[in-house]
PDB file of N, CA and C in Angstrom:
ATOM      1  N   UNK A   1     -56.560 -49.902 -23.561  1.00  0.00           N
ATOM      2  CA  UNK A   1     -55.808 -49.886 -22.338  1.00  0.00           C
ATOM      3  C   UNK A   1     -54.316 -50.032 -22.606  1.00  0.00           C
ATOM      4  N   UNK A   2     -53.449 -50.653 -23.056  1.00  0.00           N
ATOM      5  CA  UNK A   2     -52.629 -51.305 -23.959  1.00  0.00           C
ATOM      6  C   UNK A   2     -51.747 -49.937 -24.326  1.00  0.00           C
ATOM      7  N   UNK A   3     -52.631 -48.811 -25.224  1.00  0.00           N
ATOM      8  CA  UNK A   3     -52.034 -48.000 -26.000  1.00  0.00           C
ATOM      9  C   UNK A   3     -52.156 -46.440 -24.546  1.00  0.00           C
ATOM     10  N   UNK A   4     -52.858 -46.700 -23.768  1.00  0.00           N
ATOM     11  CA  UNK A   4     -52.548 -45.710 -22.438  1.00  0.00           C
ATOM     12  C   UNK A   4     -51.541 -46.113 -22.246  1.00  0.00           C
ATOM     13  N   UNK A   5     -51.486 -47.491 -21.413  1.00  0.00           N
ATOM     14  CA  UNK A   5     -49.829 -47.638 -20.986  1.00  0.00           C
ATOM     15  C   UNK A   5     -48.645 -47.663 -21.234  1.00  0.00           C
ATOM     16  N   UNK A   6     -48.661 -47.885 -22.805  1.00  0.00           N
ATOM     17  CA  UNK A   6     -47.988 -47.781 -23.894  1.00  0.00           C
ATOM     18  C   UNK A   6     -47.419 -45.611 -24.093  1.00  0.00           C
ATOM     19  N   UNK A   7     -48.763 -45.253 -24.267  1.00  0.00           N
ATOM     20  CA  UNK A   7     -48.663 -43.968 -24.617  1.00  0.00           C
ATOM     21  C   UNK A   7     -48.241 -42.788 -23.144  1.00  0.00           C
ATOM     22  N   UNK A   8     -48.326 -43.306 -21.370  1.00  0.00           N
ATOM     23  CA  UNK A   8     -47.277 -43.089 -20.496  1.00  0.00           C
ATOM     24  C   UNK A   8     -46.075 -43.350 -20.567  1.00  0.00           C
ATOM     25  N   UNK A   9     -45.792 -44.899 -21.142  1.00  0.00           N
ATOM     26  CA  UNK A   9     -44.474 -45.219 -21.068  1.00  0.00           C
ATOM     27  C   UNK A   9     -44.073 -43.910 -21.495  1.00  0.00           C
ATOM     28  N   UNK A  10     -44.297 -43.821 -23.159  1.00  0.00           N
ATOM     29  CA  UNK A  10     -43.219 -43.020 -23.743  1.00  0.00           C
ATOM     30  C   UNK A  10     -43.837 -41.855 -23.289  1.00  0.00           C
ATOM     31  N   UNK A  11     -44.145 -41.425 -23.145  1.00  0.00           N
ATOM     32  CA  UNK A  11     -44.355 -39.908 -22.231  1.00  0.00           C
ATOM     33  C   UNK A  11     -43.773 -39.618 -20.938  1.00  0.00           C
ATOM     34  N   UNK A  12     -43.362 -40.920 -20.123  1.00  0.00           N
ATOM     35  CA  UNK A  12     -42.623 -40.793 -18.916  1.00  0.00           C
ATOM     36  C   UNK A  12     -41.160 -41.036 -19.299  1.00  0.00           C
ATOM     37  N   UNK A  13     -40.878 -41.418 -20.599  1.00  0.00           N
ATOM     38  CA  UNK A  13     -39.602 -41.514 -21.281  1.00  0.00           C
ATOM     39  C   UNK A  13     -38.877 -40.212 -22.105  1.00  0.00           C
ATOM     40  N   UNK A  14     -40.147 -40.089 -22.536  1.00  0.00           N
ATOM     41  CA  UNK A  14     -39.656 -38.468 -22.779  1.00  0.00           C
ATOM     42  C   UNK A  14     -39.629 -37.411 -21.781  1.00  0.00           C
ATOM     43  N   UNK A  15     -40.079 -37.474 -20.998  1.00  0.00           N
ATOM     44  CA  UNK A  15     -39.749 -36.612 -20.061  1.00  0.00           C
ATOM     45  C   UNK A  15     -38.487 -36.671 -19.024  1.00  0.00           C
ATOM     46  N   UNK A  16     -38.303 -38.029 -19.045  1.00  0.00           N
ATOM     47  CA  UNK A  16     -36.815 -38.220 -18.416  1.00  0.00           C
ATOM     48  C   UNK A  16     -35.734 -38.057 -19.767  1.00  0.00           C
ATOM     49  N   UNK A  17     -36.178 -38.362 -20.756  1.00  0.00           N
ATOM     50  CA  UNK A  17     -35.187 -37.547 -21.679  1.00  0.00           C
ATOM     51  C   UNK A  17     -34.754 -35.920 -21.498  1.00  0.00           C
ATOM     52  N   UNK A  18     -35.580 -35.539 -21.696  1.00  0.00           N
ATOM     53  CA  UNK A  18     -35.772 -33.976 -21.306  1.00  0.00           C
ATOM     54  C   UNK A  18     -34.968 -33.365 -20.095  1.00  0.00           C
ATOM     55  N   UNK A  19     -35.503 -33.868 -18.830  1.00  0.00           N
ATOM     56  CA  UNK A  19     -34.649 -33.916 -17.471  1.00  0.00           C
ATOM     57  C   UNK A  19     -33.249 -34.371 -17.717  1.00  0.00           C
ATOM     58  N   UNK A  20     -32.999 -35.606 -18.451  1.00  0.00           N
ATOM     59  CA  UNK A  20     -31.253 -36.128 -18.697  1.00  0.00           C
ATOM     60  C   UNK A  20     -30.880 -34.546 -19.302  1.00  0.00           C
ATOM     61  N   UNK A  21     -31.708 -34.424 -20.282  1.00  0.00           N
ATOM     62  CA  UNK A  21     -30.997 -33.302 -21.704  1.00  0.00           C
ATOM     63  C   UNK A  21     -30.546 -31.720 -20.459  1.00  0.00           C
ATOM     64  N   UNK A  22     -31.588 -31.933 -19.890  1.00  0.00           N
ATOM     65  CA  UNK A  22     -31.556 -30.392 -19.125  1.00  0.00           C
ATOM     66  C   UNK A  22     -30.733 -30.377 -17.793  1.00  0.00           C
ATOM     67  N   UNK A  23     -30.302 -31.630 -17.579  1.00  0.00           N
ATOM     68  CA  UNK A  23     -29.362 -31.407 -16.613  1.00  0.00           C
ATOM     69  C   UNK A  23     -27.913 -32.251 -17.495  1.00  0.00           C
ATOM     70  N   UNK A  24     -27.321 -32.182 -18.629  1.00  0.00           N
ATOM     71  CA  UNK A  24     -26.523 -32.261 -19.171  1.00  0.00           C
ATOM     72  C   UNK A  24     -26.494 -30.926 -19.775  1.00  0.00           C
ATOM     73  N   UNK A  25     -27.323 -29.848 -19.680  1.00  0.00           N
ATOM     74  CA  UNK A  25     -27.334 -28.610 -20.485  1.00  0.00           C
ATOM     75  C   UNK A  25     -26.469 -28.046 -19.168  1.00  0.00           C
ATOM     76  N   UNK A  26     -27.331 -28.145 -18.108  1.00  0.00           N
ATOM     77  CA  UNK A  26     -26.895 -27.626 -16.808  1.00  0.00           C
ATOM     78  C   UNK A  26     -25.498 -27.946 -16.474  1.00  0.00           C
ATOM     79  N   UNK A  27     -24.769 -29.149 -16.775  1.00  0.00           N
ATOM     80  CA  UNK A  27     -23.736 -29.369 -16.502  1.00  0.00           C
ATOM     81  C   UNK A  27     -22.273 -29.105 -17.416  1.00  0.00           C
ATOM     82  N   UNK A  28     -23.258 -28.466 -18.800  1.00  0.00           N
ATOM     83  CA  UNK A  28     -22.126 -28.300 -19.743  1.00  0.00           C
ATOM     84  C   UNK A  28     -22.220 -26.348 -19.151  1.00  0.00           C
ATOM     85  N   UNK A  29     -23.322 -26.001 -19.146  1.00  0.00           N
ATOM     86  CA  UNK A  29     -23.446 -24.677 -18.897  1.00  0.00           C
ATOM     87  C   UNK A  29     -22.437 -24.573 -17.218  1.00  0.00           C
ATOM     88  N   UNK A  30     -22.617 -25.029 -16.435  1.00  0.00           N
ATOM     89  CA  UNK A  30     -21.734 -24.947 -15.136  1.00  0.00           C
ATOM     90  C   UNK A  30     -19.992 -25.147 -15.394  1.00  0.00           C
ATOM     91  N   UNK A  31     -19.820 -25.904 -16.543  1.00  0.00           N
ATOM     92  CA  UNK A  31     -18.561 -26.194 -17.150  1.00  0.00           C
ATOM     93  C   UNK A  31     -18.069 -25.184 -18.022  1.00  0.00           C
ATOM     94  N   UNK A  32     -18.944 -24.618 -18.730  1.00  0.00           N
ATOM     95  CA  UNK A  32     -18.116 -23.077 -19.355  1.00  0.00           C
ATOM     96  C   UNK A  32     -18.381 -21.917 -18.336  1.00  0.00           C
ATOM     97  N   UNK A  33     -19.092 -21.798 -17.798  1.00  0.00           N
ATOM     98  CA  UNK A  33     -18.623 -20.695 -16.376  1.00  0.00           C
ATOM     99  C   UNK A  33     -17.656 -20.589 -15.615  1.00  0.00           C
ATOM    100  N   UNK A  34     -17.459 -21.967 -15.579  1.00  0.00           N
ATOM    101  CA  UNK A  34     -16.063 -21.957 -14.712  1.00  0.00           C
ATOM    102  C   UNK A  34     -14.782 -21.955 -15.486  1.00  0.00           C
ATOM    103  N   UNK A  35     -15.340 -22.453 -16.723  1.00  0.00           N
ATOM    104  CA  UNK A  35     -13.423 -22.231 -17.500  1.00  0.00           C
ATOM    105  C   UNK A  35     -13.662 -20.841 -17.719  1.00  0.00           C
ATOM    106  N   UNK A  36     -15.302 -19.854 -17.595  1.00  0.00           N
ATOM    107  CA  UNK A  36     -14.822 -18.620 -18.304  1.00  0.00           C
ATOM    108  C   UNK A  36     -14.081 -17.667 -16.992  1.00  0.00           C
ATOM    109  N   UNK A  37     -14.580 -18.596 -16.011  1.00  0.00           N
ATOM    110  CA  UNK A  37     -14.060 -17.478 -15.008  1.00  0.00           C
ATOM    111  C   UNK A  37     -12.811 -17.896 -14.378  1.00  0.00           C
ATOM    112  N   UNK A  38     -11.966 -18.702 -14.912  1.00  0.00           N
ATOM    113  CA  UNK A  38     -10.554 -19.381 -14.996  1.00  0.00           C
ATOM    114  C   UNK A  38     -10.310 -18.237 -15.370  1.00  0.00           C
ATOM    115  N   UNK A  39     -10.768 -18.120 -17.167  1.00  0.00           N
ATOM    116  CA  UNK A  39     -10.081 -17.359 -18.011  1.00  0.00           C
ATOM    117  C   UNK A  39     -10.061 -16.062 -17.375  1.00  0.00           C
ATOM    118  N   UNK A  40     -10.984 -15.832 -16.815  1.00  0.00           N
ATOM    119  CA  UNK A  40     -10.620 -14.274 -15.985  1.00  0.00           C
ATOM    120  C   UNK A  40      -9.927 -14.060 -14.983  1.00  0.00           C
ATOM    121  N   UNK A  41      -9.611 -14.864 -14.266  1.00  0.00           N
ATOM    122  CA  UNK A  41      -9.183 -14.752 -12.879  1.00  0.00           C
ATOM    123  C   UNK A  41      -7.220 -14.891 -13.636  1.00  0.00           C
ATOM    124  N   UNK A  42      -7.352 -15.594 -14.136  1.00  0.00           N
ATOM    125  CA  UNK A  42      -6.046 -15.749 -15.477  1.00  0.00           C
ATOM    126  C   UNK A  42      -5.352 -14.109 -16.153  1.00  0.00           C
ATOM    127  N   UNK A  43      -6.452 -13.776 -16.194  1.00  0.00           N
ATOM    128  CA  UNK A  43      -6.277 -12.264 -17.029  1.00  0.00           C
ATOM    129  C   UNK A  43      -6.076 -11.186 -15.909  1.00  0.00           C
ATOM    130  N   UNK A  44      -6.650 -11.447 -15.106  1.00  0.00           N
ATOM    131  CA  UNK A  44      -6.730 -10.189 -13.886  1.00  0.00           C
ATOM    132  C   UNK A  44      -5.546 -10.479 -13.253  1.00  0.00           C
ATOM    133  N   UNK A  45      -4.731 -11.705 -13.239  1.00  0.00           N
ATOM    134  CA  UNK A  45      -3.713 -11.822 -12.120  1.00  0.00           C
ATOM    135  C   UNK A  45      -2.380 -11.280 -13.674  1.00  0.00           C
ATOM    136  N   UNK A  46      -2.970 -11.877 -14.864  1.00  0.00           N
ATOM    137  CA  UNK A  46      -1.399 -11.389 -15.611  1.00  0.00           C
ATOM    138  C   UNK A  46      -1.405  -9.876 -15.476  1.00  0.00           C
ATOM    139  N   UNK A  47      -2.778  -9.165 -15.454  1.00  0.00           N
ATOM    140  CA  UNK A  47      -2.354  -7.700 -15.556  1.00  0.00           C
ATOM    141  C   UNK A  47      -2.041  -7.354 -14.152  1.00  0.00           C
ATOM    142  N   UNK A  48      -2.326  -8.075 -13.063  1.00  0.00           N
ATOM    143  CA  UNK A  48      -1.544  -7.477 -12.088  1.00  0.00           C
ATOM    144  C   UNK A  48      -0.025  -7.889 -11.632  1.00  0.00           C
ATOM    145  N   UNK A  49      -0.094  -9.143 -11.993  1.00  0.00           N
ATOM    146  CA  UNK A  49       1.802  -9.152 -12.337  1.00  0.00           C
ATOM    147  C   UNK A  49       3.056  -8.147 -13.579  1.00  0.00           C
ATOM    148  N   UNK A  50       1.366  -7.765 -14.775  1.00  0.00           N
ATOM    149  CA  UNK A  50       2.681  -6.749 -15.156  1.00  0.00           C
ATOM    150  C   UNK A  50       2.288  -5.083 -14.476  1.00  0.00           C
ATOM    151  N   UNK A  51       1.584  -5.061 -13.571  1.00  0.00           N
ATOM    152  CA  UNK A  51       1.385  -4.015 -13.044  1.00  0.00           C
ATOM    153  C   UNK A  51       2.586  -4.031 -12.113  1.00  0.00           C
ATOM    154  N   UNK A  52       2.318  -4.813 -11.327  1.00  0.00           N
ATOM    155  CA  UNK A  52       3.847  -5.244 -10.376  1.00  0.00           C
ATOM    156  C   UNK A  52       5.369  -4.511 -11.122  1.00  0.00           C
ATOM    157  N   UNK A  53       5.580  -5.322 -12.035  1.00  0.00           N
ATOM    158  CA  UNK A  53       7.084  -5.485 -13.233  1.00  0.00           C
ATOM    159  C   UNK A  53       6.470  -3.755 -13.344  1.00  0.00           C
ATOM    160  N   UNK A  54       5.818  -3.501 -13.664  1.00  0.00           N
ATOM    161  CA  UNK A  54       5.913  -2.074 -14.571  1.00  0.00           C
ATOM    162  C   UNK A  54       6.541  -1.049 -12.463  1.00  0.00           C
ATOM    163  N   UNK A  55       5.608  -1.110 -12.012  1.00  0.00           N
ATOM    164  CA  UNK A  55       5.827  -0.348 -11.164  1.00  0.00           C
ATOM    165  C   UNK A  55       7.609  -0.821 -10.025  1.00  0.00           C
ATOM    166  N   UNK A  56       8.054  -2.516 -10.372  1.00  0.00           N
ATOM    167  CA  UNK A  56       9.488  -2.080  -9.905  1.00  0.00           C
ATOM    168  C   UNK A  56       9.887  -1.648 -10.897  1.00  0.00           C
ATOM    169  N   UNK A  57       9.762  -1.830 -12.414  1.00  0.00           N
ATOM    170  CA  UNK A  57      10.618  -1.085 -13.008  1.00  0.00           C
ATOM    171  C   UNK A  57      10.929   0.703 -12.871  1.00  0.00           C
ATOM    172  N   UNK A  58       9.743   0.971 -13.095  1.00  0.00           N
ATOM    173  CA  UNK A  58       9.695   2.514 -12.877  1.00  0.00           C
ATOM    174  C   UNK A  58      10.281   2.720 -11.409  1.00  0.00           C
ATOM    175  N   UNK A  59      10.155   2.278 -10.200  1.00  0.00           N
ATOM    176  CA  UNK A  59      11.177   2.460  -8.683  1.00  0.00           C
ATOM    177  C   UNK A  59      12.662   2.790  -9.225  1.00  0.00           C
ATOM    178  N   UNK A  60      12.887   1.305  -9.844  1.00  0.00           N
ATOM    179  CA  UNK A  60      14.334   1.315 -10.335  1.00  0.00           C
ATOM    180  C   UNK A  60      14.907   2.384 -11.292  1.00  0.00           C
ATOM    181  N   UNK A  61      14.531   2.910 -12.046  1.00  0.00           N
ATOM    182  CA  UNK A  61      14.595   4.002 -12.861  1.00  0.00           C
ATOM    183  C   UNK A  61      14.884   5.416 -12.380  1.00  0.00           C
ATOM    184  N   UNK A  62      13.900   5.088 -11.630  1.00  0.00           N
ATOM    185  CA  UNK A  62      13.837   6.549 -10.596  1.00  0.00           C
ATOM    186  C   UNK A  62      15.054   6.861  -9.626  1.00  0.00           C
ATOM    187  N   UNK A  63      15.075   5.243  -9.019  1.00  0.00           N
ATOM    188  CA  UNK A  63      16.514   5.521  -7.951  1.00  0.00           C
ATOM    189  C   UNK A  63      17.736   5.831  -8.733  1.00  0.00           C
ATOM    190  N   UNK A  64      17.431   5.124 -10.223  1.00  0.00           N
ATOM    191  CA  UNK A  64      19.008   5.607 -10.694  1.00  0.00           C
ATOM    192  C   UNK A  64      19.522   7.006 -11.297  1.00  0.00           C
ATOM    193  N   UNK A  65      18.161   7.415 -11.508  1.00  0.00           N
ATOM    194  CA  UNK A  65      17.838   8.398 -12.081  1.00  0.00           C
ATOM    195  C   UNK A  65      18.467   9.760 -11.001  1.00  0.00           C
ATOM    196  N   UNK A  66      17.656   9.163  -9.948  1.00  0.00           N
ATOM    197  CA  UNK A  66      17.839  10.392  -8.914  1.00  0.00           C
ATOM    198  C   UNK A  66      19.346  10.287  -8.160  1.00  0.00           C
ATOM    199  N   UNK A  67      19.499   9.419  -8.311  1.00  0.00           N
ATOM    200  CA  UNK A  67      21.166   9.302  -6.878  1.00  0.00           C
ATOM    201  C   UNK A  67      21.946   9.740  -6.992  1.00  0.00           C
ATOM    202  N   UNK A  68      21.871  10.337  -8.607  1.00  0.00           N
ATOM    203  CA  UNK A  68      23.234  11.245  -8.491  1.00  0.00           C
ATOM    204  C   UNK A  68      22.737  12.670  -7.627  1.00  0.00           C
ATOM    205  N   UNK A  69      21.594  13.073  -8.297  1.00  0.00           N
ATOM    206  CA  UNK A  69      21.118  14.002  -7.433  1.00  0.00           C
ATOM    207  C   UNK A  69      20.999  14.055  -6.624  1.00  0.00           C
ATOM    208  N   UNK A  70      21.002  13.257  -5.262  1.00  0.00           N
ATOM    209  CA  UNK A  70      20.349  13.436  -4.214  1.00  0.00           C
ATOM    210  C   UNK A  70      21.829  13.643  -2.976  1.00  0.00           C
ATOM    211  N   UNK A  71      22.777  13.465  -3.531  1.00  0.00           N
ATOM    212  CA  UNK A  71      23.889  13.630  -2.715  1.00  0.00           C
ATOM    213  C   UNK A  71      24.216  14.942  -3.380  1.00  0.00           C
ATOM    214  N   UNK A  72      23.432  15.682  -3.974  1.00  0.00           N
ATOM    215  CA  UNK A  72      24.199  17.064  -4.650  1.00  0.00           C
ATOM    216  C   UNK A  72      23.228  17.868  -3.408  1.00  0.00           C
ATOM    217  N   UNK A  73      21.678  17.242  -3.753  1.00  0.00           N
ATOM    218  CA  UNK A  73      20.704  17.665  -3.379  1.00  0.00           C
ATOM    219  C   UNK A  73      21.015  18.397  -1.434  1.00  0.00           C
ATOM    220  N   UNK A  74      21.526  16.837  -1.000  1.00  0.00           N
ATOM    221  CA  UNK A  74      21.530  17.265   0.593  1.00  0.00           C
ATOM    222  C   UNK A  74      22.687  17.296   0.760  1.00  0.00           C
ATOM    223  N   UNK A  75      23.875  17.883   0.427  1.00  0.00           N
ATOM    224  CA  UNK A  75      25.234  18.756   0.549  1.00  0.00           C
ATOM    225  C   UNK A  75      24.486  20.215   0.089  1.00  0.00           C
ATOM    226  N   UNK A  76      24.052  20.790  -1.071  1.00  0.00           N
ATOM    227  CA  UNK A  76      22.939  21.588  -1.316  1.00  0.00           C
ATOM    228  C   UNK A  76      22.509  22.846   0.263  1.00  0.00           C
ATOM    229  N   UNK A  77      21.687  21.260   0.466  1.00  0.00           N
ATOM    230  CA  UNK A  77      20.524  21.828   1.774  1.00  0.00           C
ATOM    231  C   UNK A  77      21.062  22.364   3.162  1.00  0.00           C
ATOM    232  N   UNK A  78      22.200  21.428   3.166  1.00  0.00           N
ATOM    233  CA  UNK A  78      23.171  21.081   4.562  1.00  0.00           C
ATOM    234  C   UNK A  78      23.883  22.779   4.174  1.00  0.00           C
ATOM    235  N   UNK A  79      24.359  23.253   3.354  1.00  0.00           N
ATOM    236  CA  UNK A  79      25.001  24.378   3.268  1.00  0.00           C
ATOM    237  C   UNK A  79      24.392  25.406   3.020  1.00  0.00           C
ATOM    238  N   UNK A  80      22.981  25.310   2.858  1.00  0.00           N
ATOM    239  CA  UNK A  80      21.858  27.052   2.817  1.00  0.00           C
ATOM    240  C   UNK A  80      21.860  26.527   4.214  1.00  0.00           C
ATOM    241  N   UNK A  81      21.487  25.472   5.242  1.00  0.00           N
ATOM    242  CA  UNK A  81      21.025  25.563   6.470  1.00  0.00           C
ATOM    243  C   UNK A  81      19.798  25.262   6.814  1.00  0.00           C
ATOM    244  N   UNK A  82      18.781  24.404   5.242  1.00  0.00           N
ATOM    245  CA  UNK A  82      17.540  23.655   5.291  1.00  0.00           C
ATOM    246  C   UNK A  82      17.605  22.666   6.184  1.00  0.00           C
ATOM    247  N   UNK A  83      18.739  21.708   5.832  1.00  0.00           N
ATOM    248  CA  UNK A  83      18.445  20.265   6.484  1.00  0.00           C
ATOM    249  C   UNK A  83      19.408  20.176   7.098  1.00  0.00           C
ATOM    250  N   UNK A  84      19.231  20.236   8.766  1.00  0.00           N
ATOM    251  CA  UNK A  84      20.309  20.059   9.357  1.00  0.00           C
ATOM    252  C   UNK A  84      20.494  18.276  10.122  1.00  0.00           C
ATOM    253  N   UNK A  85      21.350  18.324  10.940  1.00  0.00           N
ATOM    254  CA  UNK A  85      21.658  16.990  11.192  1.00  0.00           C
ATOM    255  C   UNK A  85      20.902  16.692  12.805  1.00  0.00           C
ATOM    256  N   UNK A  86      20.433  15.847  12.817  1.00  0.00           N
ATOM    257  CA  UNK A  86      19.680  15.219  14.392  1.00  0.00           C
ATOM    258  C   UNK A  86      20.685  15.542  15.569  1.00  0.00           C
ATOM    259  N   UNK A  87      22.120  15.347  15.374  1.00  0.00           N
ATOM    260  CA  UNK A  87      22.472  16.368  16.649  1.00  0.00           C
ATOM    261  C   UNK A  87      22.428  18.041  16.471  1.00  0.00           C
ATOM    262  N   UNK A  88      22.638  18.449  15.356  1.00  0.00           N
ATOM    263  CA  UNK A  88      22.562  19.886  15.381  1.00  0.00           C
ATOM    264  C   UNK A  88      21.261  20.534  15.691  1.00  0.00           C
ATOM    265  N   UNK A  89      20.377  19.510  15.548  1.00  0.00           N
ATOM    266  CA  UNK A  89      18.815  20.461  15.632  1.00  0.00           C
ATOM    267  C   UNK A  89      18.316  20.085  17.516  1.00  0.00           C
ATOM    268  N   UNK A  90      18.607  18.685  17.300  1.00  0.00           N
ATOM    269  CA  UNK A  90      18.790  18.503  18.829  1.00  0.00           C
ATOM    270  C   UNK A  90      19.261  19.404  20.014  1.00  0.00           C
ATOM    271  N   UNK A  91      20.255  19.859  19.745  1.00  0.00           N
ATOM    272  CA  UNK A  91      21.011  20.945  20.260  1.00  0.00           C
ATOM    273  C   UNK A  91      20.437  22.541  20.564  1.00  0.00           C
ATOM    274  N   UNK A  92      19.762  22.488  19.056  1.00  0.00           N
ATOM    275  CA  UNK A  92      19.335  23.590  19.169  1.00  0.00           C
ATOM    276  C   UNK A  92      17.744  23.693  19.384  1.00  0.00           C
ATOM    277  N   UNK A  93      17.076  22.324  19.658  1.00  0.00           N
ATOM    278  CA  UNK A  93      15.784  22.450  20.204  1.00  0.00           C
ATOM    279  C   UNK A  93      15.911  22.266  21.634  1.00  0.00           C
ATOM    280  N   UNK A  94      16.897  21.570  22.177  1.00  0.00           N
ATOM    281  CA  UNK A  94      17.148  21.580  23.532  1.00  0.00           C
ATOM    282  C   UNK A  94      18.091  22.104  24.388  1.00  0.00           C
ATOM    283  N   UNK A  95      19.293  22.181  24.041  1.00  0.00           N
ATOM    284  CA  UNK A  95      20.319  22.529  24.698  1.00  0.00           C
ATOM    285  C   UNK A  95      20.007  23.924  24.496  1.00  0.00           C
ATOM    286  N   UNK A  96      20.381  24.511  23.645  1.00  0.00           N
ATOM    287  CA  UNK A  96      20.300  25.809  23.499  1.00  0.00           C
ATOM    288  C   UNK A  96      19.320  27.172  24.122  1.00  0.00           C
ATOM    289  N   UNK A  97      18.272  26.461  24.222  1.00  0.00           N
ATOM    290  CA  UNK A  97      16.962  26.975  25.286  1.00  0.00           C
ATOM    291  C   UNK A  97      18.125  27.179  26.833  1.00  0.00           C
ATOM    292  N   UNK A  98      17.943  25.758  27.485  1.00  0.00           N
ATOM    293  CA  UNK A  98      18.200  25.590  28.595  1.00  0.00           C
ATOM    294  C   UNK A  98      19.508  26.001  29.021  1.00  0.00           C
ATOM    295  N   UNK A  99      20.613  26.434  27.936  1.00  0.00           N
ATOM    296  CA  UNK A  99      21.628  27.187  28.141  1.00  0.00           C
ATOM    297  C   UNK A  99      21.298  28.421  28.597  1.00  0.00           C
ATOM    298  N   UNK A 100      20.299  29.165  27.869  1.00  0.00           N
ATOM    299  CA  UNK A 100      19.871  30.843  27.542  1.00  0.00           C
ATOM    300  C   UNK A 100      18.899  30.720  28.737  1.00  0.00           C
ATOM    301  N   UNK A 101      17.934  29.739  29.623  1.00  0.00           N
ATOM    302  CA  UNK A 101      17.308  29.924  30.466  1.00  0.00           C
ATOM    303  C   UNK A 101      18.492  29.739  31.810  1.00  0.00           C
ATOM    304  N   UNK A 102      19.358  28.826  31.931  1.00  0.00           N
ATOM    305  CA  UNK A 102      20.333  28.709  33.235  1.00  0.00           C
ATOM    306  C   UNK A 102      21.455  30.792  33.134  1.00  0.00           C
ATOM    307  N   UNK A 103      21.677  30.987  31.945  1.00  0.00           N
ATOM    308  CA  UNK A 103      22.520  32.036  32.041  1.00  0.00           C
ATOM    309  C   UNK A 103      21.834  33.238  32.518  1.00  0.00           C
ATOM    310  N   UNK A 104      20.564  33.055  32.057  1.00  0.00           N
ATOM    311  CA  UNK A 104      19.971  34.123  32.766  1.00  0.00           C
ATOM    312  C   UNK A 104      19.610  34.222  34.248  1.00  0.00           C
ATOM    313  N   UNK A 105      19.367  33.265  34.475  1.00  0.00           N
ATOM    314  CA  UNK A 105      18.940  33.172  36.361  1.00  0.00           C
ATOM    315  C   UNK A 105      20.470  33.165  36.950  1.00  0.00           C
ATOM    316  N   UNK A 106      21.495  32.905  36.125  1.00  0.00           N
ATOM    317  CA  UNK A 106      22.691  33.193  37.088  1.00  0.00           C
ATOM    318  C   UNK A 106      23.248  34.487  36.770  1.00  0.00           C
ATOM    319  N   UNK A 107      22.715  35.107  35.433  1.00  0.00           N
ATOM    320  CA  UNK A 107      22.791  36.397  35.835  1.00  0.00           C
ATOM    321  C   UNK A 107      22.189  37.281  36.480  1.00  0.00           C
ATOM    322  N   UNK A 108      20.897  37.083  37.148  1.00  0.00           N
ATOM    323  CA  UNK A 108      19.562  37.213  38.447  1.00  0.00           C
ATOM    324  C   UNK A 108      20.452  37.187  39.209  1.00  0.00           C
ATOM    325  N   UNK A 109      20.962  35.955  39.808  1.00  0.00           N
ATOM    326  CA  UNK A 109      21.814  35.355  40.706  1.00  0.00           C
ATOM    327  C   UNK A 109      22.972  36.563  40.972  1.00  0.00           C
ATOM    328  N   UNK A 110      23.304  37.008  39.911  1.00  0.00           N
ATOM    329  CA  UNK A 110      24.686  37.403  40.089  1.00  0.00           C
ATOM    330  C   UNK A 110      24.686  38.635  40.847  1.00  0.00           C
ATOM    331  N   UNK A 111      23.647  39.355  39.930  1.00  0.00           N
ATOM    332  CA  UNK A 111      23.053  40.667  40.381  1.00  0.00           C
ATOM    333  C   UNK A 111      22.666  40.973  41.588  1.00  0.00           C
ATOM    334  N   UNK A 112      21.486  39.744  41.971  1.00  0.00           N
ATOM    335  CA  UNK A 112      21.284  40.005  43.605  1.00  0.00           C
ATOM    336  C   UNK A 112      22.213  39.813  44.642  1.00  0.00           C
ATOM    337  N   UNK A 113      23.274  39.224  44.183  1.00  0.00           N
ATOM    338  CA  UNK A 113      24.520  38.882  44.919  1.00  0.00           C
ATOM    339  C   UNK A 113      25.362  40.174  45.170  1.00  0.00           C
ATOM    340  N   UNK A 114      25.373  40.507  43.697  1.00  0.00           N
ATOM    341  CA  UNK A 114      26.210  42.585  43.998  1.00  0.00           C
ATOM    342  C   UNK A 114      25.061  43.154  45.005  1.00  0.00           C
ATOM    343  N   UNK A 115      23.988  43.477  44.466  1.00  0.00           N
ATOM    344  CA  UNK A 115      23.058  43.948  45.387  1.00  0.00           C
ATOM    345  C   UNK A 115      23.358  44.286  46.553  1.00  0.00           C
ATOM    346  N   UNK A 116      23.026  42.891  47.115  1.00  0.00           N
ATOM    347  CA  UNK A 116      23.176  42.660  48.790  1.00  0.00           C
ATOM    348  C   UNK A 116      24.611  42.869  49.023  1.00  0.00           C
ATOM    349  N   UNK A 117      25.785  42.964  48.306  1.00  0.00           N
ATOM    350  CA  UNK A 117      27.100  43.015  48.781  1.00  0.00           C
ATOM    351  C   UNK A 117      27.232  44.209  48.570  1.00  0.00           C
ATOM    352  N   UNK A 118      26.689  45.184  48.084  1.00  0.00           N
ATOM    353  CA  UNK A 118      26.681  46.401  48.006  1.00  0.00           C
ATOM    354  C   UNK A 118      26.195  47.083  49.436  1.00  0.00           C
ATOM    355  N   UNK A 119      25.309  46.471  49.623  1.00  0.00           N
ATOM    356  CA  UNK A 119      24.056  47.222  50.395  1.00  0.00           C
ATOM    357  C   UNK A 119      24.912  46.497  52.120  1.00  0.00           C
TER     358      UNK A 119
END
């Protein structure tokens, strides 16, 4: 009897050994997951900060690159007659219609006016 209770003890001792061991496995294993996914979240933000740096750099490059051009570019455009200016197109999407539609009805106007002063 003696060596049963004896031979549970340590069998209920080893088994809480086991349980300690496997939830110290569990807790070292939960502890490198998270530094590994530090380490990633670490890596993904440096390559998107030099993604950042790379892409103002290349902006900056470009604007300096281009500015001389771009005042050649639209003096250029402005003088073939590509790019005109917000009052000039203005003008000529609106005014210019409603000029060519009033001159004509007052030349209607004018006509039926000889007309009848004729007649």
């Amino acid at each position: 009897r003696y060596m049963r209770e004896e031979q549970k003890h340590f069998h209920k001792m080893r088994e809480d050994e086991i349980a300690e061991a496997q939830k110290l496995e569990s807790i070292e294993l939960r502890k490198k997951q998270e530094i590994e996914r530090r380490k990633q979240q670490h890596k993904v933000k440096k390559l998107e900060k030099l993604a950042a740096h790379k892409k103002f750099t290349c902006r900056q490059l470009a604007k300096k690159f281009f500015k001389p051009m771009t005042s050649h570019c639209l003096v250029s455009l402005l003088e073939r007659g590509v790019l005109t200016g917000a009052f000039e197109r203005q003008m000529n999407e609106n005014l210019v219609p409603w000029l060519y539609e009033m001159t004509q009805e007052f030349l209607v106007d004018e006509e039926l006016h000889d007309r009848n002063k004729d007649k």
